[in-house]
Each structure stands twice: as C-alpha cells, then as structure tokens.
Protein backbone atom coordinates (compact mmCIF):
# COMPACT_ATOMS: atom_id res chain seq x y z
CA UNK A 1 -38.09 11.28 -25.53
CA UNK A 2 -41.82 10.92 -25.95
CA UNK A 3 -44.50 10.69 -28.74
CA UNK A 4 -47.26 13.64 -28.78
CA UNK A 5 -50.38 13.00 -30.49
CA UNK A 6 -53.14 15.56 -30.93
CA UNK A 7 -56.53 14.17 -32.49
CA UNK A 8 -58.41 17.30 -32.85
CA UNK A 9 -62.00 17.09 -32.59
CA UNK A 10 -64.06 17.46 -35.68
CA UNK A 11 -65.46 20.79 -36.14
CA UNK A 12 -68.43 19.45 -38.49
CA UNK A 13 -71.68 18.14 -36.45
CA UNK A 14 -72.28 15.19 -38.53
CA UNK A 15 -68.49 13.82 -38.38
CA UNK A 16 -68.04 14.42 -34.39
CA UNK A 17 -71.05 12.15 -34.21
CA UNK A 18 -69.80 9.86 -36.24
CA UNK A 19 -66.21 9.92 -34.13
CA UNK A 20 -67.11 9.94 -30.57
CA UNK A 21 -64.24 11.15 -28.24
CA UNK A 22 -64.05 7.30 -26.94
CA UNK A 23 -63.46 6.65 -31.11
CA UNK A 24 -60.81 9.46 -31.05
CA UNK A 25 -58.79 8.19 -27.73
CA UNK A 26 -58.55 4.92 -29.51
CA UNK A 27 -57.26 6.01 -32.50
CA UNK A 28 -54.71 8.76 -30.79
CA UNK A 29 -53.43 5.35 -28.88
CA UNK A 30 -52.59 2.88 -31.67
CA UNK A 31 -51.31 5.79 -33.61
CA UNK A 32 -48.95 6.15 -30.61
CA UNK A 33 -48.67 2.62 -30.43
CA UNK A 34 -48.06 2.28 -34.30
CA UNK A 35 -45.34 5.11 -34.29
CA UNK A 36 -43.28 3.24 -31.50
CA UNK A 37 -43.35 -0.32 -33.52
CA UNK A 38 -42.44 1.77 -36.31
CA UNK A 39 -38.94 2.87 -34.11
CA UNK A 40 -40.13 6.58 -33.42
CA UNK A 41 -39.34 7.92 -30.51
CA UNK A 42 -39.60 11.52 -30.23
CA UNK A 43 -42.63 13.14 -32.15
CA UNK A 44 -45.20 16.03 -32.20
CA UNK A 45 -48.15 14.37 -34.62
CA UNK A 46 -51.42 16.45 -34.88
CA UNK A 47 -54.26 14.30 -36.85
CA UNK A 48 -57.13 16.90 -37.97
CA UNK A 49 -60.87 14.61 -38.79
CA UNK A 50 -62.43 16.28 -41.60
CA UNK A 51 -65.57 15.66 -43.89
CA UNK A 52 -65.48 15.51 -47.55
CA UNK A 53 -65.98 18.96 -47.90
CA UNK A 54 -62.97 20.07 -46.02
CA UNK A 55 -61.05 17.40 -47.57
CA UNK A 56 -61.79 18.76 -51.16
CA UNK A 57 -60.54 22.09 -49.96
CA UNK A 58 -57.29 21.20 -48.80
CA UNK A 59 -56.66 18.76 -51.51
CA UNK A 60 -57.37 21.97 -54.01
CA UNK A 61 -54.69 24.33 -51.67
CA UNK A 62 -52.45 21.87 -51.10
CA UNK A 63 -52.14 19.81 -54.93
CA UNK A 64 -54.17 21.62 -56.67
CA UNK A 65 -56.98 18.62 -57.22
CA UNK A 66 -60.07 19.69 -56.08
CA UNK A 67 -61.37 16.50 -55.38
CA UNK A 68 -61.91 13.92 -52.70
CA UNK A 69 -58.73 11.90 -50.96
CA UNK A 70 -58.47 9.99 -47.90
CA UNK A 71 -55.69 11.67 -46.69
CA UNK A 72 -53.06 14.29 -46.74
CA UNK A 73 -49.57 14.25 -44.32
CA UNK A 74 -47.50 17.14 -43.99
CA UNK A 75 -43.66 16.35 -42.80
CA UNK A 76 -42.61 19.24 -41.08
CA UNK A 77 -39.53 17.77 -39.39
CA UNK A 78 -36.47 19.66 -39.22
CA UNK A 79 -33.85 17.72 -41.32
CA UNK A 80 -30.89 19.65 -40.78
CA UNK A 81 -30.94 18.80 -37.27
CA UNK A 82 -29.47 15.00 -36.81
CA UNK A 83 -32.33 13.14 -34.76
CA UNK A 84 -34.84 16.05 -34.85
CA UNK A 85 -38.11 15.02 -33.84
CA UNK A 86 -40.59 14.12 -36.17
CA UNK A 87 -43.45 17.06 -36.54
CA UNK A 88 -46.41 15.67 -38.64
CA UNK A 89 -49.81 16.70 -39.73
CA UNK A 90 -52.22 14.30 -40.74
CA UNK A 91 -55.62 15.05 -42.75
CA UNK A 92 -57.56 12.32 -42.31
CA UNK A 93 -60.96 11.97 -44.24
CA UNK A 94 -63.79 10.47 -42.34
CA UNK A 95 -66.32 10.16 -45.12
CA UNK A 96 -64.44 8.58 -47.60
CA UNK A 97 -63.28 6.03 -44.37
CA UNK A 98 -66.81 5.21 -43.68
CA UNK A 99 -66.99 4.15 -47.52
CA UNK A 100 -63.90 2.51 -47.90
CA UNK A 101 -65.13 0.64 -44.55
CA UNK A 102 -67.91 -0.76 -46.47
CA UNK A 103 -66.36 -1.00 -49.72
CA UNK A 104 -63.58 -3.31 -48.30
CA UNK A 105 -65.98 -5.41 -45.96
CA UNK A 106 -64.77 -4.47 -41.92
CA UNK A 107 -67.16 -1.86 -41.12
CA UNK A 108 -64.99 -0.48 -39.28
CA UNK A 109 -64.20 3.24 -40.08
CA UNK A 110 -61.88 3.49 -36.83
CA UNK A 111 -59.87 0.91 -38.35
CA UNK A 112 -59.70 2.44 -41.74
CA UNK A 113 -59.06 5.93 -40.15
CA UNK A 114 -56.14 4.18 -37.78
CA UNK A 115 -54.82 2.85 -41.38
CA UNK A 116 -54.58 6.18 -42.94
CA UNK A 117 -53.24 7.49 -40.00
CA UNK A 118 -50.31 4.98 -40.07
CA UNK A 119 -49.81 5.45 -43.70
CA UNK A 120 -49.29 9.08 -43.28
CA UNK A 121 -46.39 8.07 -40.44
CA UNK A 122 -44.89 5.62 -42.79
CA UNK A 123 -44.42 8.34 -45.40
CA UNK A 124 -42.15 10.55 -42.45
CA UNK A 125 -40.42 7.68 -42.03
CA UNK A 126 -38.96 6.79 -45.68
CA UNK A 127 -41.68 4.66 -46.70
CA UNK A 128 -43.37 5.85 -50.16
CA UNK A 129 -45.96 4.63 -52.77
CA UNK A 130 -44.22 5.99 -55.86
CA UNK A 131 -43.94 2.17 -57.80
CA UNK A 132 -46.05 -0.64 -57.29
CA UNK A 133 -43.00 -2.50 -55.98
CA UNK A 134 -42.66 0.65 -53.19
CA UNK A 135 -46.16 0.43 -52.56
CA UNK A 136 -46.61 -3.09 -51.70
CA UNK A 137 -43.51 -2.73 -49.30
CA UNK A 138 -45.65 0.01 -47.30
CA UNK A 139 -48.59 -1.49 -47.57
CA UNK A 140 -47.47 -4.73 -45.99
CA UNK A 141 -45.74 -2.65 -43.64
CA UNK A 142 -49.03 -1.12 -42.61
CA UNK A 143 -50.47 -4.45 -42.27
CA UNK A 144 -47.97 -6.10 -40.26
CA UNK A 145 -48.15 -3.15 -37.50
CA UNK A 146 -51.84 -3.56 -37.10
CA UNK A 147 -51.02 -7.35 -36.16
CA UNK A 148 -48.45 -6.17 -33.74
CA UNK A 149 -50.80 -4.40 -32.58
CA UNK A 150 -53.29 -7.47 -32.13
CA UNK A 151 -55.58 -5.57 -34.18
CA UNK A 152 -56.73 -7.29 -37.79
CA UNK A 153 -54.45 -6.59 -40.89
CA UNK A 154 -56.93 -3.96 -42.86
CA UNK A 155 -55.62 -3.49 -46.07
CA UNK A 156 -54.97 -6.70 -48.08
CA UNK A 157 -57.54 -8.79 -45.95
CA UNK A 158 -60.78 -7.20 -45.30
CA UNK A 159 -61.03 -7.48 -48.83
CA UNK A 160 -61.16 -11.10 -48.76
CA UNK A 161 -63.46 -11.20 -44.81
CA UNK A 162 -64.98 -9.41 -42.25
CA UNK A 163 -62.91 -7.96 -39.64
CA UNK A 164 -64.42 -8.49 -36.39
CA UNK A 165 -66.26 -5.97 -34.21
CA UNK A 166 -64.18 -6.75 -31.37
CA UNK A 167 -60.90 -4.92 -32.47
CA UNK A 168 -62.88 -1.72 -31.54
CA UNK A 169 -63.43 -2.99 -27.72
CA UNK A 170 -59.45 -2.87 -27.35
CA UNK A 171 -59.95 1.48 -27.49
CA UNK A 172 -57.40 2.70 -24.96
CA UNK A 173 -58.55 6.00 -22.67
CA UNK A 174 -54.97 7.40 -23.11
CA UNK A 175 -55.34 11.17 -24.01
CA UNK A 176 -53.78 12.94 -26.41
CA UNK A 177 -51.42 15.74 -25.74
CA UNK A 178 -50.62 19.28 -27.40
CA UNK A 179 -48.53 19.23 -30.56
CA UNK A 180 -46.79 21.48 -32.61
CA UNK A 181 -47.20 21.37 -36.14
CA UNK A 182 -47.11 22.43 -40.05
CA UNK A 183 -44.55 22.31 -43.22
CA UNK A 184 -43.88 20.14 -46.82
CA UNK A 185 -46.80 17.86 -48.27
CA UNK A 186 -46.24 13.98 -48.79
CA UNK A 187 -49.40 12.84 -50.63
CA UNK A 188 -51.12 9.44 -50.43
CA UNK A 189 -53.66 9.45 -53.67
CA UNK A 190 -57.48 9.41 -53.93
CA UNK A 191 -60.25 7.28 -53.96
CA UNK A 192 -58.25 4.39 -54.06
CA UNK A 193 -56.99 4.25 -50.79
CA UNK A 194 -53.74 5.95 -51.96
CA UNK A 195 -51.56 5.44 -55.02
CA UNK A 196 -51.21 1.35 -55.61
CA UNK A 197 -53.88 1.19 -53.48
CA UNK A 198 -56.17 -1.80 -55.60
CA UNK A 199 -57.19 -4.85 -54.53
C-alpha cells in the first residue's frame, strides 16, 4: 500500500519560476502527508501547475466555462473494484493562487496551492461543496489537516492574519513518484476559492 504523487513541472517559464522544484517537493509532501491524515492509503495522484491561460482552456474542455478557476480534480478511481486505489488528477492554478495569496493576507502561494490540492483529495474522498452546510464541513476539514500538519489553517484564518513565513521552511525533499492517471470531473468553482468559498 503506498501513496504516489506526481507534481509535474510547469511547462510555462514564468510559473516554473514562480514554483521552484524545492516549492514543488514541498507541496508533493504535505499532499502525501494530507492524503494519509485523510485515511488514504493506496493512491496514484498526478497534480499538473498551470497558468491562467491553461487553466481557462481546460475549464472551457472540461465545463464548458471559459474562464478562470483555481482548480479542477478528475476522480478516475475504479469503483467497481472494492478498495481500488484512488487515481486522481489535480489542475491546480498558480496565478489565481498567487492572488488569492494576497487577497486573503498569507502570502503564501505554496500554502494556497497545498489548499487546493487538498480540496481536490477531499472531493475523491466523499467530501463535496454542493450546500453551504456541505461546504463548511470540507472546508473545516481542509483546515483542520493543515494543523495536523503543523502548518497554519489557510482558509477561514488568513482572512482574519498573516500566516507566517516560516510554514514554508518545514518543505520536505521527499520526491515524487510516477503516477497513473485520467477519468470523471469533480469541480471546485471559480474565483472564489471554490463554490461556498466567501469569507
């Protein structure tokens, strides 16, 4: 039983600058990390860093909204096999996580990007944002496995302080490993930091 994650390096200049491969060990690690607390055990889990551009296009293919989002999870886990593996695909949105960063006071886009990243697992786990009531569930959730992580809850408090430039000095040199990947869409919302996303 293991937990695969493949961070693939960002194909656009601007964006691999802006996510150093230190940024993307760390992130590949707590999402490991996150996907453990979260009582995964067996997983392939390739997270793709894209720029708004690339984000616009796959929001178009995939829902048909050709506009901006922070992220996009595909579930492709085999559910007529009891206990299949999970086998996820995250798009994760760097630009609108460096905005969001600032918008929401941690200046941290690895934190923000790590958030997205554990949103997208939630949803392949039977978490969803569908009602307000749903929403706050998994958005607590989200919170509560940063602390367990000794990392600062993102989403309801940066809002209210800044997070502290330390969390990023906790970045773990684990690499990531080859994944499989690819099937149904599970979508999170835009702008907003996903449906129910306001704060």
């Amino acid at each position: 039983m293991s937990i695969h994650i493949e961070l693939l390096p960002p194909t656009d200049r601007r964006i691999r600058k802006a996510v150093p491969s230190k940024m993307c060990c760390w992130i590949s690690s707590y999402a490991e990390a996150a996907a453990r607390l979260a009582g995964v055990t067996t997983a392939n889990w390739v997270i793709h860093l894209v720029n708004d551009k690339r984000m616009i296009h796959y929001h178009q293919q995939t829902m048909n909204l050709a506009t901006i989002t922070d992220v996009l999870t595909f579930n492709y886990t085999d559910t007529h096999i009891p206990n299949a593996p999970l086998d996820i695909e995250t798009i994760i949105c760097v630009d609108e996580a460096e905005r969001q960063a600032i918008v929401h006071n941690h200046l941290l886009p690895e934190l923000e990007m790590l958030l997205y990243a554990i949103h997208s697992l939630l949803h392949c786990v039977g978490y969803d944002d569908t009602s307000s009531a749903k929403a706050l569930r998994m958005h607590r959730k989200e919170d509560a496995l940063l602390r367990q992580m000794a990392l600062p809850a993102v989403y309801y408090t940066s809002s209210h302080g800044a997070v502290s430039s330390n969390a990023s000095n906790n970045a773990s040199n684990n690499t990531s490993h080859k994944a499989a990947a690819v099937a149904m869409v599970s979508f999170k919302g835009t702008k907003t930091r996903g449906k129910g996303r306001q704060r």
